[in-house]
C-alpha atoms as a PDB file:
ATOM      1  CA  UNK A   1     -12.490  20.148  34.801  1.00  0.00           C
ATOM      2  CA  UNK A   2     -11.031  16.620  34.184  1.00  0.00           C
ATOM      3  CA  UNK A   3     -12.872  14.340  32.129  1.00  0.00           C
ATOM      4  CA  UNK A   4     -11.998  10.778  31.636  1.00  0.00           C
ATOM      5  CA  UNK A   5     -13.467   9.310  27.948  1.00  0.00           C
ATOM      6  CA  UNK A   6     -13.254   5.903  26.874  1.00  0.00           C
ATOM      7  CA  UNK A   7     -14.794   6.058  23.694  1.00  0.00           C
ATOM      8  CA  UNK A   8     -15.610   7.863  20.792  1.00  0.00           C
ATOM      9  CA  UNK A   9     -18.454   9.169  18.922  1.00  0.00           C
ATOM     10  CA  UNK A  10     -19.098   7.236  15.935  1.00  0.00           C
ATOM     11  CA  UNK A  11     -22.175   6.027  14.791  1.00  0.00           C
ATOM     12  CA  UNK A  12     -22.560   2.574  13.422  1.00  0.00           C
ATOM     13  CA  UNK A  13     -24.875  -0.646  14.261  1.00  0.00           C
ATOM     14  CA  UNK A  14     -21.931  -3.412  16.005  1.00  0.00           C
ATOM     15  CA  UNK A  15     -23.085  -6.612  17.148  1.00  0.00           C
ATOM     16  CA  UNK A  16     -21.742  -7.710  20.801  1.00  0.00           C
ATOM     17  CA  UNK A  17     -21.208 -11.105  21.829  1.00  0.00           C
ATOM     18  CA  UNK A  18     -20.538 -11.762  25.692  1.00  0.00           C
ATOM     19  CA  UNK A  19     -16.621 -12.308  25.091  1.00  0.00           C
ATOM     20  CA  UNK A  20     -15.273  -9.808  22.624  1.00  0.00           C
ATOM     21  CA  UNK A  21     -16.511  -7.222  20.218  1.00  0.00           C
ATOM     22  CA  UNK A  22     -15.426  -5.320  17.511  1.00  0.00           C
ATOM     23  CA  UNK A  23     -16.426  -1.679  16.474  1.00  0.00           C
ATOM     24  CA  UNK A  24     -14.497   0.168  13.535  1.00  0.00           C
ATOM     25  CA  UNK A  25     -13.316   3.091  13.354  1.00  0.00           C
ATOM     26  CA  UNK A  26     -12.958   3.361  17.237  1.00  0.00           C
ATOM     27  CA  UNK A  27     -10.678   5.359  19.077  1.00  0.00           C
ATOM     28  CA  UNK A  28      -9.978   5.517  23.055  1.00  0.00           C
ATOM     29  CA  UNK A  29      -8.878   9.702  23.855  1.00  0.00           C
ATOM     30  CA  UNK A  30      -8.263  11.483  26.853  1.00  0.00           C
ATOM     31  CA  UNK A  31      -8.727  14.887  27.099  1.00  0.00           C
ATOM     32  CA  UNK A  32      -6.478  16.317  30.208  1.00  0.00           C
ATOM     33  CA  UNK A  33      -6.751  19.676  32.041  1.00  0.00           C
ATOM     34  CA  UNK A  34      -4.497  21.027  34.786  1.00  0.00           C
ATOM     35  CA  UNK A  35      -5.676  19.797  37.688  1.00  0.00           C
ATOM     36  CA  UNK A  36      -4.721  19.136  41.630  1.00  0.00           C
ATOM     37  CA  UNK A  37      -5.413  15.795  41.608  1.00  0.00           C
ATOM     38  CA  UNK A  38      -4.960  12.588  39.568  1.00  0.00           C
ATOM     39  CA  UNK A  39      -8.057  11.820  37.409  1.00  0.00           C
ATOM     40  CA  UNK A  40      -7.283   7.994  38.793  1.00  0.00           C
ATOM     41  CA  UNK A  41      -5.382   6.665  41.256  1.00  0.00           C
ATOM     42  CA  UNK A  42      -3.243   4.601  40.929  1.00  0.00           C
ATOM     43  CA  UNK A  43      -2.928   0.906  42.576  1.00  0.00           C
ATOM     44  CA  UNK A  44      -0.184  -1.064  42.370  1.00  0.00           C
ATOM     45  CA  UNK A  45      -0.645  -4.995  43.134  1.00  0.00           C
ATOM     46  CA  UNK A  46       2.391  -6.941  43.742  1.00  0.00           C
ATOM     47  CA  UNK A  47       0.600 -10.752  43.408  1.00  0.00           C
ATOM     48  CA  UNK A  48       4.080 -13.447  43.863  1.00  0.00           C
ATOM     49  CA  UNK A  49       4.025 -16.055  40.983  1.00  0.00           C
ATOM     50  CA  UNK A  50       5.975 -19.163  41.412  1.00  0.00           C
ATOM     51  CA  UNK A  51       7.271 -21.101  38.459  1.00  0.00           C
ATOM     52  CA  UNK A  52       6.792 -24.228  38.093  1.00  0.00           C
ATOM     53  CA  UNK A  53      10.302 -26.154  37.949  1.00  0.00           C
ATOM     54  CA  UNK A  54      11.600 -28.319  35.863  1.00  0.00           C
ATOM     55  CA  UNK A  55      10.360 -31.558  37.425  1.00  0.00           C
ATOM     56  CA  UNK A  56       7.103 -30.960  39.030  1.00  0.00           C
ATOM     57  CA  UNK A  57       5.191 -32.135  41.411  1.00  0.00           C
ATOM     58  CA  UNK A  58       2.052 -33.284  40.541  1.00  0.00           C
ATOM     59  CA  UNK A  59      -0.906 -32.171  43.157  1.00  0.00           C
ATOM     60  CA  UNK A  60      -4.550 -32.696  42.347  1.00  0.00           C
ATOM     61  CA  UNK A  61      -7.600 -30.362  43.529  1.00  0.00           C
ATOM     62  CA  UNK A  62     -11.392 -30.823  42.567  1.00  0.00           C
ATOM     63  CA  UNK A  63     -13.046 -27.909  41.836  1.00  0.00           C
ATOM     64  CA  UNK A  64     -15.641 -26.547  44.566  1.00  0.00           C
ATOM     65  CA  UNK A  65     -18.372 -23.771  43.919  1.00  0.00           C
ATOM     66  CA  UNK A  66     -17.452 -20.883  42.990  1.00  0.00           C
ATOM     67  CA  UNK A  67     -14.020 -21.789  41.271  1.00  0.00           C
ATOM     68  CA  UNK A  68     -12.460 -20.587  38.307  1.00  0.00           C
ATOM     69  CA  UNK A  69      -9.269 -21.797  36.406  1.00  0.00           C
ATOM     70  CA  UNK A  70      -7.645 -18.376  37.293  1.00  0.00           C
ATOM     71  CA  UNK A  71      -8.520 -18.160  40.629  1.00  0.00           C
ATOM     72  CA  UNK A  72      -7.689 -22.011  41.473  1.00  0.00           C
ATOM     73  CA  UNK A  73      -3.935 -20.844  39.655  1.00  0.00           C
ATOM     74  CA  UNK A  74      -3.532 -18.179  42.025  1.00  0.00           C
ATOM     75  CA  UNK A  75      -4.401 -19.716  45.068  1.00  0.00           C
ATOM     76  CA  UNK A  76      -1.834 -22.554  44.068  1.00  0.00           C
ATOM     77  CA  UNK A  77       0.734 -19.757  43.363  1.00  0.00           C
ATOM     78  CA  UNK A  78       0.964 -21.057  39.754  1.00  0.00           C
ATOM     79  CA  UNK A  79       0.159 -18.912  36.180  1.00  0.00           C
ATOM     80  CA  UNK A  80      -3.096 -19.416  34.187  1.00  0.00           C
ATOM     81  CA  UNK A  81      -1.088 -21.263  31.404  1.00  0.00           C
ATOM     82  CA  UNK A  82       0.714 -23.363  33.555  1.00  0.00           C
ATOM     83  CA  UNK A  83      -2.534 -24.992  34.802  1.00  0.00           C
ATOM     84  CA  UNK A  84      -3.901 -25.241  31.483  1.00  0.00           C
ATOM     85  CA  UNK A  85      -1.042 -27.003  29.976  1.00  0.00           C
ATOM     86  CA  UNK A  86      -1.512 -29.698  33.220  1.00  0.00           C
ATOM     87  CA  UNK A  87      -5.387 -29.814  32.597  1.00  0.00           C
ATOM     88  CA  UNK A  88      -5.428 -30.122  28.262  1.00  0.00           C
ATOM     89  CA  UNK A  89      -9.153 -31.719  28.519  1.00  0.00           C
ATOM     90  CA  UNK A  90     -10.436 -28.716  30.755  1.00  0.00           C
ATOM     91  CA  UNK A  91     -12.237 -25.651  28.882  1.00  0.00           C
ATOM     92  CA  UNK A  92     -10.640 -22.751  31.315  1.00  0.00           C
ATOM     93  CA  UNK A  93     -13.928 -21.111  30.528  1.00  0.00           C
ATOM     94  CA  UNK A  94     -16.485 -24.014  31.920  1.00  0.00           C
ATOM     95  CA  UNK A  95     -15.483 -26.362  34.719  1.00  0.00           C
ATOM     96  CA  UNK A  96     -17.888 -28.460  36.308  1.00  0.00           C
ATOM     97  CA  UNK A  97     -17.784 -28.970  40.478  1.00  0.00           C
ATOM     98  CA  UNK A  98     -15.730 -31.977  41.179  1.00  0.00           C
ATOM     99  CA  UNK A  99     -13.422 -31.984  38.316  1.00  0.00           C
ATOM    100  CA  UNK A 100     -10.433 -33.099  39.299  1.00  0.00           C
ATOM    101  CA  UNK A 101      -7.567 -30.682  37.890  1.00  0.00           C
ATOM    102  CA  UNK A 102      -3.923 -31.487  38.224  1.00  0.00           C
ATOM    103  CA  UNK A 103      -1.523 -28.527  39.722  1.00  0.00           C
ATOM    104  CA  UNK A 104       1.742 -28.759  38.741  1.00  0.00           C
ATOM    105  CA  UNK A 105       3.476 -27.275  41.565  1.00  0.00           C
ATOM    106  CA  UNK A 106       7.226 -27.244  41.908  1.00  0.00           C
ATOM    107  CA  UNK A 107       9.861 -28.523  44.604  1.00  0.00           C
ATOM    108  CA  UNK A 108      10.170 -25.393  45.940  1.00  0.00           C
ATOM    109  CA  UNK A 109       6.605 -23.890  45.571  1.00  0.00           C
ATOM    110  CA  UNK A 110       4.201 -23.691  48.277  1.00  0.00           C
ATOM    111  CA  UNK A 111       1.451 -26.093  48.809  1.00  0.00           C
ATOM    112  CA  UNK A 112      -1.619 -23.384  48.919  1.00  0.00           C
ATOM    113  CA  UNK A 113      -0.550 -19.970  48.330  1.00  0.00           C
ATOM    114  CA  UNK A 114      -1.867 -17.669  51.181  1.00  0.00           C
ATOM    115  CA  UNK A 115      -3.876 -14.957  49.692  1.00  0.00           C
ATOM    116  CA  UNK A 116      -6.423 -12.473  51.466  1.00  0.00           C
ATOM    117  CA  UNK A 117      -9.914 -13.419  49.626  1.00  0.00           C
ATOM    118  CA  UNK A 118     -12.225 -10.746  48.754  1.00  0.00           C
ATOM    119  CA  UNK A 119     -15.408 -10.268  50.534  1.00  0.00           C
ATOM    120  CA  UNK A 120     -18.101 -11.961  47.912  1.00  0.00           C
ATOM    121  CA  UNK A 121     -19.917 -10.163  45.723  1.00  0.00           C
ATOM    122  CA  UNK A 122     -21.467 -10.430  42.364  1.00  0.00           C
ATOM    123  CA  UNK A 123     -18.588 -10.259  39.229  1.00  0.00           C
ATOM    124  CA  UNK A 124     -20.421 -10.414  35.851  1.00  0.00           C
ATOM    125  CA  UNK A 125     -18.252 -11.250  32.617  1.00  0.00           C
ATOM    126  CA  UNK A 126     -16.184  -9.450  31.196  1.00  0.00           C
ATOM    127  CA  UNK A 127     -16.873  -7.473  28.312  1.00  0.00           C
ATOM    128  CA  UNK A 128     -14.155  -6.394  25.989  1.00  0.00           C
ATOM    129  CA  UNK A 129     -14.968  -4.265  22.727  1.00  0.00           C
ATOM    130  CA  UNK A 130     -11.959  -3.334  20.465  1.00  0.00           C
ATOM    131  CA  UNK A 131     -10.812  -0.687  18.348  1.00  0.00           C
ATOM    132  CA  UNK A 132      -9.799   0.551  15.094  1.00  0.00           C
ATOM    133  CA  UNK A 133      -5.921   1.152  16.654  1.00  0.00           C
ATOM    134  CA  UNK A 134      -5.999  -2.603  17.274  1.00  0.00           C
ATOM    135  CA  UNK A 135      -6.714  -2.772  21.144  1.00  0.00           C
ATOM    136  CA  UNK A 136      -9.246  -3.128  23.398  1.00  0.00           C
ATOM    137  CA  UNK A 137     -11.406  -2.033  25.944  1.00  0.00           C
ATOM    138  CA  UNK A 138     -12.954  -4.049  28.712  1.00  0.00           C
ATOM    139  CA  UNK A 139     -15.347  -4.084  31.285  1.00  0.00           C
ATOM    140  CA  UNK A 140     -15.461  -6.096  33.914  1.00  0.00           C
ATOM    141  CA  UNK A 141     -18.853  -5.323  36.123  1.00  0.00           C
ATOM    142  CA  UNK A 142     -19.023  -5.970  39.688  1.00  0.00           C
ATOM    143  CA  UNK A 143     -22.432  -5.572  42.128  1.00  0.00           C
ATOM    144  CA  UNK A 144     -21.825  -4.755  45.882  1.00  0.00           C
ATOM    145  CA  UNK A 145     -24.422  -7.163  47.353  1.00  0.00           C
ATOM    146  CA  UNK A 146     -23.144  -6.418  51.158  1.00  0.00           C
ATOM    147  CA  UNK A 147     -25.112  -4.165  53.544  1.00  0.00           C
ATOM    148  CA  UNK A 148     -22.049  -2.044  54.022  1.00  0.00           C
ATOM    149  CA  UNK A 149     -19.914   0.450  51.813  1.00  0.00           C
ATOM    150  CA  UNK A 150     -16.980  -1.157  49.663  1.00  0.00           C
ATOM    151  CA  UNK A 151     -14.009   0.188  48.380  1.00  0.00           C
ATOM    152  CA  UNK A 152     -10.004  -0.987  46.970  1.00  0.00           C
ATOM    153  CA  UNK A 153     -11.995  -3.059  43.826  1.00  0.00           C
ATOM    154  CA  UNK A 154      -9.470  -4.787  41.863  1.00  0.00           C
ATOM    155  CA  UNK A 155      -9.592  -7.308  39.389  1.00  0.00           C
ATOM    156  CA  UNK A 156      -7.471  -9.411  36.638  1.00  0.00           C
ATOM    157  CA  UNK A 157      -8.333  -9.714  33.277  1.00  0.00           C
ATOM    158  CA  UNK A 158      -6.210 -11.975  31.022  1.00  0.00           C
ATOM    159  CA  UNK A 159      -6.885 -12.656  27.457  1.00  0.00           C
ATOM    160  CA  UNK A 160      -7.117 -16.320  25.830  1.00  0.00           C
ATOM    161  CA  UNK A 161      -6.188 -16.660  22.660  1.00  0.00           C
ATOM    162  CA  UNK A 162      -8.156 -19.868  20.216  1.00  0.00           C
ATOM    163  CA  UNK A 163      -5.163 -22.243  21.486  1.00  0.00           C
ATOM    164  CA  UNK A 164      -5.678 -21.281  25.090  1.00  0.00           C
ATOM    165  CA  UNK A 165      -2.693 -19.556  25.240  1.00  0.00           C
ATOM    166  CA  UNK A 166      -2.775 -16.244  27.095  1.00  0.00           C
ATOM    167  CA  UNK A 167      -1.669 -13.256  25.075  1.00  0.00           C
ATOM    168  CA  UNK A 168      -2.332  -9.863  27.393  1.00  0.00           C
ATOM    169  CA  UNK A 169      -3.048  -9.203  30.942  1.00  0.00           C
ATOM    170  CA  UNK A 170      -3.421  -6.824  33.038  1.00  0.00           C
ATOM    171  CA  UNK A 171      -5.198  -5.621  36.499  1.00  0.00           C
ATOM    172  CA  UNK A 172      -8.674  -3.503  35.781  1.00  0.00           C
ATOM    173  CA  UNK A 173      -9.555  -0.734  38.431  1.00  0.00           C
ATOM    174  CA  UNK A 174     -12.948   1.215  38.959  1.00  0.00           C
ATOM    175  CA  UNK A 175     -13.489   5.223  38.083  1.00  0.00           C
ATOM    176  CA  UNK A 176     -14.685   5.727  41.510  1.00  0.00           C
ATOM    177  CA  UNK A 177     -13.112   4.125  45.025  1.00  0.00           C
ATOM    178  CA  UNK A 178     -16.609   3.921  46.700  1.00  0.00           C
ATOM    179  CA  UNK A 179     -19.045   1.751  46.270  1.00  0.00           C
ATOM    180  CA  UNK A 180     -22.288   1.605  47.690  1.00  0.00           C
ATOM    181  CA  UNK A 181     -24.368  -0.990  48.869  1.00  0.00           C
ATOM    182  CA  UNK A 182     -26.228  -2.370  46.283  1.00  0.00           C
ATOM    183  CA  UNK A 183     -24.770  -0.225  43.779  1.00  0.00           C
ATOM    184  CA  UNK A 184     -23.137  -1.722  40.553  1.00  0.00           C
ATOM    185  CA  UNK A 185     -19.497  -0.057  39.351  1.00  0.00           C
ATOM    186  CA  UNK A 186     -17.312  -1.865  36.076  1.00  0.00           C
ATOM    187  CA  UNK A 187     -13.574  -2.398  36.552  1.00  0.00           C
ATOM    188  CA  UNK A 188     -11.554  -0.831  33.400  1.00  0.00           C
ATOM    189  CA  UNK A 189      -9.039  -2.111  31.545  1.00  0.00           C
ATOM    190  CA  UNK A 190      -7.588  -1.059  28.507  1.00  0.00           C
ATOM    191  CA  UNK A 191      -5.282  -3.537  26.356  1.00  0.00           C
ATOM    192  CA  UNK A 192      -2.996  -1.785  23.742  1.00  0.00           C
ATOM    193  CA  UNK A 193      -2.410  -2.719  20.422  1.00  0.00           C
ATOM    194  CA  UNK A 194      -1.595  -5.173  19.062  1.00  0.00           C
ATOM    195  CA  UNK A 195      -4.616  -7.522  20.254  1.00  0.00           C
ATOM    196  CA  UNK A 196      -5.664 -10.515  18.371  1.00  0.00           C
ATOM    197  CA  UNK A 197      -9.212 -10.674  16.602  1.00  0.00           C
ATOM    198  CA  UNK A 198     -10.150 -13.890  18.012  1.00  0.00           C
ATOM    199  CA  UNK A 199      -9.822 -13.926  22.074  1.00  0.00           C
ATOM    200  CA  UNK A 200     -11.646 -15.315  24.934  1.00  0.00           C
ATOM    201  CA  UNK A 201     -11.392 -12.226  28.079  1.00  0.00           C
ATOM    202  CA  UNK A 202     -11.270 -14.665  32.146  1.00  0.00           C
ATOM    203  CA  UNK A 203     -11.453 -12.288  34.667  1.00  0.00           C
ATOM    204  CA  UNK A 204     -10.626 -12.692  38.943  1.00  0.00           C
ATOM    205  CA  UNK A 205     -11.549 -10.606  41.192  1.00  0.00           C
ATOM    206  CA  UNK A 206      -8.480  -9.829  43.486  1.00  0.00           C
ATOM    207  CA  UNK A 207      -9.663  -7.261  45.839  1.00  0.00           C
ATOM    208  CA  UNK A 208     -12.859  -5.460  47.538  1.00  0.00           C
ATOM    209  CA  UNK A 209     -12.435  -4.289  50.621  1.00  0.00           C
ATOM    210  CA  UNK A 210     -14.985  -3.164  53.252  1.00  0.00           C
ATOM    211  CA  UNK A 211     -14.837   0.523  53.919  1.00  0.00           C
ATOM    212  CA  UNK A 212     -13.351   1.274  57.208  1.00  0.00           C
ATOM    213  CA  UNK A 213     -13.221   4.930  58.437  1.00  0.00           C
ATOM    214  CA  UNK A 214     -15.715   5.659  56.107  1.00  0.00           C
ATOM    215  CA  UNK A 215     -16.604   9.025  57.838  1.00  0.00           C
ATOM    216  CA  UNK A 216     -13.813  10.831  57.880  1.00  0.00           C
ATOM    217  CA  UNK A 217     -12.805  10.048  53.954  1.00  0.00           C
ATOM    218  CA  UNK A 218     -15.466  10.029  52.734  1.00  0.00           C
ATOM    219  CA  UNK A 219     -18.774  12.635  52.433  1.00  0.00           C
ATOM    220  CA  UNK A 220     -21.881  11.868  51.532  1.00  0.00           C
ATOM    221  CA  UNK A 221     -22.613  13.618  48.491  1.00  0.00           C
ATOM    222  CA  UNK A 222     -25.974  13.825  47.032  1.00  0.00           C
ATOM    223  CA  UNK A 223     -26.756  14.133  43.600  1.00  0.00           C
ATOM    224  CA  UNK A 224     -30.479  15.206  41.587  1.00  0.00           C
ATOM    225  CA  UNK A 225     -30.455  14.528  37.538  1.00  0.00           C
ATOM    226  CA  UNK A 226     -32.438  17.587  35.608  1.00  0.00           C
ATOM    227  CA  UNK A 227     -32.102  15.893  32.369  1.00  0.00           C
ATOM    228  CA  UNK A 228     -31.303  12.615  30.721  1.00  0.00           C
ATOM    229  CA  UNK A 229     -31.071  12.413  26.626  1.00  0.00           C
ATOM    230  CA  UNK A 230     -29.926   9.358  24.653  1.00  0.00           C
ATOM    231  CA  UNK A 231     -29.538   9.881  21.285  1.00  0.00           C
ATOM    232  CA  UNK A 232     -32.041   8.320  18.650  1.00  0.00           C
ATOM    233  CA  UNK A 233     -28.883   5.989  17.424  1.00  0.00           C
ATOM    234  CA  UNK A 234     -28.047   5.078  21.159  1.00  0.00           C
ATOM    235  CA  UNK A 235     -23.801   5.471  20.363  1.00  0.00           C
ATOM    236  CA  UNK A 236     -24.134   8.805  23.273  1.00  0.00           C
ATOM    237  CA  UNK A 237     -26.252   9.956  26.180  1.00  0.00           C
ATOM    238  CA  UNK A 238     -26.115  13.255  27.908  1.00  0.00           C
ATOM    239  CA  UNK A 239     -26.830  13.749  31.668  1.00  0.00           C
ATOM    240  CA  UNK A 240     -27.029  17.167  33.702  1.00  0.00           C
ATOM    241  CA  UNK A 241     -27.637  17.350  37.121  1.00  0.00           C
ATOM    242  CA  UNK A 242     -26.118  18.914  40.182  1.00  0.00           C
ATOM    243  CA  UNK A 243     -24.399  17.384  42.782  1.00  0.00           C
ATOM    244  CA  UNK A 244     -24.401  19.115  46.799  1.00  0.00           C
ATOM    245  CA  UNK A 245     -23.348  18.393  50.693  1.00  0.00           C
ATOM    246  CA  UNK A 246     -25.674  18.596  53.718  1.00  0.00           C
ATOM    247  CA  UNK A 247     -25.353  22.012  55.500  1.00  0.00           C
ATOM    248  CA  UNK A 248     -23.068  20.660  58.248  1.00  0.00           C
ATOM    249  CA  UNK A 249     -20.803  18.827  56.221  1.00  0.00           C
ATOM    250  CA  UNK A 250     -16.699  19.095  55.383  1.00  0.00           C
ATOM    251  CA  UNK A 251     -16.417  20.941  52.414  1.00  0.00           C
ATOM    252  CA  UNK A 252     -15.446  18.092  49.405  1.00  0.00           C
ATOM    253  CA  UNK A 253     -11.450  18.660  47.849  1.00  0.00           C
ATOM    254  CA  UNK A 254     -12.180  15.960  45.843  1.00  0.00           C
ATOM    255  CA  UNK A 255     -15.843  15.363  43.631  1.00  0.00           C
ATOM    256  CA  UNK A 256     -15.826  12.661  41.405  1.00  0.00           C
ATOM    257  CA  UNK A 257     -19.160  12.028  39.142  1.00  0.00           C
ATOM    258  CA  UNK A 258     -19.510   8.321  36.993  1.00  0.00           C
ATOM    259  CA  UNK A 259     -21.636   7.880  34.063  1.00  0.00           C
ATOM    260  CA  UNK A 260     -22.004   4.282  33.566  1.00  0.00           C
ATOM    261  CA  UNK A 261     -23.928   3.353  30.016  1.00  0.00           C
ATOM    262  CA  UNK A 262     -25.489  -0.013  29.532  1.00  0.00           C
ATOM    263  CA  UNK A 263     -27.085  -1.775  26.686  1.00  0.00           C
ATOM    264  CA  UNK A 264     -29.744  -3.332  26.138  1.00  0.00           C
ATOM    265  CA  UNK A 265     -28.790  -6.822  27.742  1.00  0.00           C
ATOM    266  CA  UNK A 266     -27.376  -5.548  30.850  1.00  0.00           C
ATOM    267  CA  UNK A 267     -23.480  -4.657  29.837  1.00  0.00           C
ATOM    268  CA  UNK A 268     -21.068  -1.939  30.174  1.00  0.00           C
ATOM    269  CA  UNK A 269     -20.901  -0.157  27.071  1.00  0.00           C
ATOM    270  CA  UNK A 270     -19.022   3.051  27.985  1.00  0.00           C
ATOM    271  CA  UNK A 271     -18.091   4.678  31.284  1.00  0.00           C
ATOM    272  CA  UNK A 272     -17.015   8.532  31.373  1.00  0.00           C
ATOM    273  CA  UNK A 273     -15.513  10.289  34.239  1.00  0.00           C
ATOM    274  CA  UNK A 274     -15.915  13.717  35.439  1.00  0.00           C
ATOM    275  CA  UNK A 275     -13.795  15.705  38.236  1.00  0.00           C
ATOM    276  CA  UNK A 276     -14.879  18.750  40.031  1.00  0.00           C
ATOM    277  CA  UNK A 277     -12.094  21.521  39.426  1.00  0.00           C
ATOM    278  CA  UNK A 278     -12.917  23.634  42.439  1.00  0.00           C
ATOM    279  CA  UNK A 279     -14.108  22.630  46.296  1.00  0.00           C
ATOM    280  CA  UNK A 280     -17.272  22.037  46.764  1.00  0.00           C
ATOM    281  CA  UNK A 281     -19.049  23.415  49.859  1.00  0.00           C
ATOM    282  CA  UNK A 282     -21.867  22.300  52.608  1.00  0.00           C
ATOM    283  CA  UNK A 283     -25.039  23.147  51.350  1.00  0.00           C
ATOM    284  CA  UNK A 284     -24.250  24.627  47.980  1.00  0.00           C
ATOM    285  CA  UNK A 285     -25.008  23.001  44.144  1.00  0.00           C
ATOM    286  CA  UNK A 286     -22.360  22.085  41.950  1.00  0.00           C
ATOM    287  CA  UNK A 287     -23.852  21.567  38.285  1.00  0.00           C
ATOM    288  CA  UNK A 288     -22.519  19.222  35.833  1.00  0.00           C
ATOM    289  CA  UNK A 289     -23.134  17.745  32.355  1.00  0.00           C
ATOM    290  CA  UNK A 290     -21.770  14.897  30.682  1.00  0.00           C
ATOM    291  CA  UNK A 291     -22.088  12.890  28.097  1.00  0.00           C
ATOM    292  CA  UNK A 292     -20.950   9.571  27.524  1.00  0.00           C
ATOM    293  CA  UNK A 293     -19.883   7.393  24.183  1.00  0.00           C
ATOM    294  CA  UNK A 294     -21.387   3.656  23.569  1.00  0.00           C
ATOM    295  CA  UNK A 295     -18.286   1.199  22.440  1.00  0.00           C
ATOM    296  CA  UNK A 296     -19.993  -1.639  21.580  1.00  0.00           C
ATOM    297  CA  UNK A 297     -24.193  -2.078  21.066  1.00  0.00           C
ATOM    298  CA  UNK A 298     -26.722   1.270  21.624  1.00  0.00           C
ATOM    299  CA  UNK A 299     -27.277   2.627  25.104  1.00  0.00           C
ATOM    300  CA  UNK A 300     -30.566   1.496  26.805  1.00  0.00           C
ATOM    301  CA  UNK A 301     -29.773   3.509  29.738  1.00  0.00           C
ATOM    302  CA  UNK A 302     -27.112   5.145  31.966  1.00  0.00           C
ATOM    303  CA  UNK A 303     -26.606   4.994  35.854  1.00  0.00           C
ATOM    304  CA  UNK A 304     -24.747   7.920  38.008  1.00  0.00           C
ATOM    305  CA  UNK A 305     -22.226   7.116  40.696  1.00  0.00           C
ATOM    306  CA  UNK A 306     -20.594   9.769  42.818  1.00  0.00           C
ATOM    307  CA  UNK A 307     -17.931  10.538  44.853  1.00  0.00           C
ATOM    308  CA  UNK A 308     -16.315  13.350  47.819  1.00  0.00           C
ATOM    309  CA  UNK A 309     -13.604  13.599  49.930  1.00  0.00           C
ATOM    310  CA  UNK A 310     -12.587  16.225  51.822  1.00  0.00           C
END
């Protein structure tokens, strides 16, 4: 079996803020054995970035529902910084509807950057916890509020230092491809060291898909939980359960399980990942036990997600 951890066992009492937190002695790990298949895959986003030049042309938009200062830099084809250092009075982290923000664009940048916009669902903020080897872990939780299956979730998740300055980026993907209707599933990132103590984490959702084909890539895997623990000190939670097909279905290649902890407030405090090492076939039970690590504030409760292919 594969197992994806993002955390580690320690037990302590941190305090979490909605922006950034700080646990000691905390170490990210990943425990790897031989497998068939990636325990992730990858995704590789090519977004174009146009500089601004050296004598820019100034463009003004006013800020509609909805927008944020990394999403209104994007669109414009234009980097976070770049429309911070135009827009000195604007907090990148609150803007009002109808501000007016000035876009620097360049002679030979485009007037409105054509980029496909994700179907609209619910992005929380981000929550980013560090650790003791000087990075950081973050969260980023997303909640399919369409009637129909999503999949391809991808977001950005820069880091803003006190003077607004960003100091580490990078693109956060979900454990599983799939995600249900209704269902919630956070988008991982991790930063490596070195990451500065004080930093404010913006996030963008880039992508999120509808699921197209669904039947033939996907199965529809059932699972029943026997047992849920959390410990007394909340820092882990154990689940085991089995996970099965319908009679008539494909046989599953691939069987993914999620365990998504959350705190008291509602936040991602750990996510572990677990991967099937053999097939999985129509009508039979595959069992499975897991336990998953808090990063930041106790676990209030955990939340399955899971995943075939044939």
């Amino acid at each position: 079996m594969i197992v994806f951890f993002m955390g580690a066992c320690i037990q302590s009492n941190p305090s979490h803020t909605p922006t950034a937190t700080t646990r000691s002695l905390l170490t990210p790990y990943l425990t790897v054995t031989p497998s068939k298949t990636p325990l992730i895959e990858t995704m590789v986003l090519k977004i174009p970035t146009f500089k601004a030049t050296t004598t820019p042309t100034p463009v003004t938009y006013t800020v509609a529902k909805g927008d944020t200062m990394l999403g209104i830099a994007l669109r414009f084809g234009i980097t976070l910084e770049e429309l911070m250092a135009a827009n000195p009075q604007v907090n990148p982290r609150i803007i009002s509807i109808g501000t007016v923000l000035v876009i620097p664009l360049g002679e030979n940048s485009p007037a409105l950057l054509s980029t496909p916009t994700p179907i609209p669902i619910i992005v929380e903020e981000p929550d980013c916890y560090s650790t003791a080897s000087g990075g950081a872990w973050c969260f980023l939780l997303v909640k399919n509020t369409q009637i129909e299956p999503l999949e391809n979730l991808a977001a950005r998740i820069l880091l803003i230092s006190s003077q607004s300055e960003v100091v580490a980026e990078g693109f956060a993907l979900p454990p599983l491809n799939l995600v249900p209707p209704e269902k919630a599933i956070p988008l991982i990132y991790y930063f490596a060291p070195p990451v500065p103590e004080n930093y404010t984490p913006l996030a963008e959702l880039m992508s999120a898909l509808p699921v197209t084909g669904g039947e033939e890539r996907y199965l529809r895997a059932r699972f029943k939980i026997e047992s849920e623990a959390i410990d007394p000190n909340g820092f882990q939670a154990t689940v085991q359960g089995e996970v099965s097909l319908p009679k008539k279905s494909q046989p599953a290649n691939q069987t993914w399980i999620a365990i998504v902890a959350y705190g008291t407030n509602g936040e991602v405090v750990g996510v572990r990942k677990w991967e099937a090492n053999s097939t999985l076939e129509a009508g039979e039970d595959l069992p499975f036990e897991i336990t998953v690590y808090s990063l930041g504030p106790p676990i209030e409760r955990v939340e399955v997600l899971v995943e075939a292919r044939p």
